[in-house]
Protein backbone atom coordinates (compact mmCIF):
# COMPACT_ATOMS: atom_id res chain seq x y z
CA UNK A 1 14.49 -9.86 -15.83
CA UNK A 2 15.34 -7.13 -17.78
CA UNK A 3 14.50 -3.68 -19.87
CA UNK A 4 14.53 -4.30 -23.60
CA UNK A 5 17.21 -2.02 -24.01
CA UNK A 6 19.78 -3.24 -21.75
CA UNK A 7 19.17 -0.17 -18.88
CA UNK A 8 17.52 -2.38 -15.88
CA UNK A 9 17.53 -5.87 -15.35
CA UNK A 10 17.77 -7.97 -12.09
CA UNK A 11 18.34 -11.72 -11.70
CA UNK A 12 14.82 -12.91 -9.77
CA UNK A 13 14.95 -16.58 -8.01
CA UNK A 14 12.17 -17.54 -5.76
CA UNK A 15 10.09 -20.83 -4.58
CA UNK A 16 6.49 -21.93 -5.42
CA UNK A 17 4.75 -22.67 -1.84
CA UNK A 18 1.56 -22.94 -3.37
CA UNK A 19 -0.05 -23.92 -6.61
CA UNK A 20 -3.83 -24.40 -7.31
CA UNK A 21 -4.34 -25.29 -10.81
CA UNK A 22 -6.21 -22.43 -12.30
CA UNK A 23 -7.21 -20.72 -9.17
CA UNK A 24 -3.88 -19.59 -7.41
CA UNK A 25 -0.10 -19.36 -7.06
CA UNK A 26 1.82 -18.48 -4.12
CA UNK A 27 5.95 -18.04 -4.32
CA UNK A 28 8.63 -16.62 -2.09
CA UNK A 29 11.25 -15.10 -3.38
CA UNK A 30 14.06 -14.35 -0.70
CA UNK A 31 12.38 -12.68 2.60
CA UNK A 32 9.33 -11.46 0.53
CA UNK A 33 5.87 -13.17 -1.24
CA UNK A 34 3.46 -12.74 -3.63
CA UNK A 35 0.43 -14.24 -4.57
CA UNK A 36 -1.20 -14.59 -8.29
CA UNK A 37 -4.75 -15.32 -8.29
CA UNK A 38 -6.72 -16.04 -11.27
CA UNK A 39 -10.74 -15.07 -10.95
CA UNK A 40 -13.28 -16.60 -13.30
CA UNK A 41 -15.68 -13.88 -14.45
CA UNK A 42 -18.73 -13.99 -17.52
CA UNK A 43 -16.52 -14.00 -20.51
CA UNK A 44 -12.96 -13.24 -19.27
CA UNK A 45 -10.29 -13.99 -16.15
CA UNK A 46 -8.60 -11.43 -14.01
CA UNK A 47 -5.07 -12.32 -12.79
CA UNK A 48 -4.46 -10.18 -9.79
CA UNK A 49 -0.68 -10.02 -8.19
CA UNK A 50 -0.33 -9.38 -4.73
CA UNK A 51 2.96 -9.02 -3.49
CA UNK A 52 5.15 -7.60 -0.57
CA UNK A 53 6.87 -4.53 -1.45
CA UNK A 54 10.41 -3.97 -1.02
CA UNK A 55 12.18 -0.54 0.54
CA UNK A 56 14.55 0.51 -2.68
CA UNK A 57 11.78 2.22 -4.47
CA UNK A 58 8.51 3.51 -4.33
CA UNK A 59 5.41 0.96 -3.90
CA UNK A 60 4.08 3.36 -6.81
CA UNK A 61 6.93 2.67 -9.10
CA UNK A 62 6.68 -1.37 -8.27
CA UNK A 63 3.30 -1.36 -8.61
CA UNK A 64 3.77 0.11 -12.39
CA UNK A 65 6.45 -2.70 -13.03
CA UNK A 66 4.20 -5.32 -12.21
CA UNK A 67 1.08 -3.55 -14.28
CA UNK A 68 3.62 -3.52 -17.27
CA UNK A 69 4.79 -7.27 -16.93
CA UNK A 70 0.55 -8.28 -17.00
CA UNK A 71 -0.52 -6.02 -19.66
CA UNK A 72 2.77 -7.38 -21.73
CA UNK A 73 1.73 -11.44 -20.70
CA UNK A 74 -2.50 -9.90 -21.55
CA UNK A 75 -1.13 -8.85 -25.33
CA UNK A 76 0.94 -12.41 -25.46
CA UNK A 77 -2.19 -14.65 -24.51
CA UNK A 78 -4.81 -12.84 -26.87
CA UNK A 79 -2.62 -13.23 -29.76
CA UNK A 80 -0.07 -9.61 -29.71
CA UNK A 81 3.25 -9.19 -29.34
């Protein structure tokens, strides 16, 4: 993965351990996990990430990462760039 222009990127390898189609997917990626759930509601889904943090920098500052990489993949599903 990496920053359009070129300042951050990081190579990211990991294992699906669980896959429920349209409910759920669970990964590992070296010691850590995550978990991406996808909940039915009236007229739209939520996909909610859960994931374990890692010590280099701030949960705050992952947390915004992985908002940014949803609200990119939201614009690419309804029909944005």
């Amino acid at each position: 993965m990496e920053a359009k222009d070129g300042s951050f990127g990081f190579d990211f390898a990991g294992t699906y351990t669980k896959i429920e189609p349209n409910r759920l997917i669970e990964y590992s990626f070296g010691d850590r996990k995550a978990t991406v759930e996808f909940v039915e509601g009236t007229d739209a889904v939520t996909v909610r990430v859960t994931f374990d943090a890692e010590e280099t920098h701030p949960v705050e500052q992952q947390r915004g990462g992985w908002q940014a990489i949803l609200d990119k993949f939201r614009r690419h599903v309804e029909g944005g760039s």
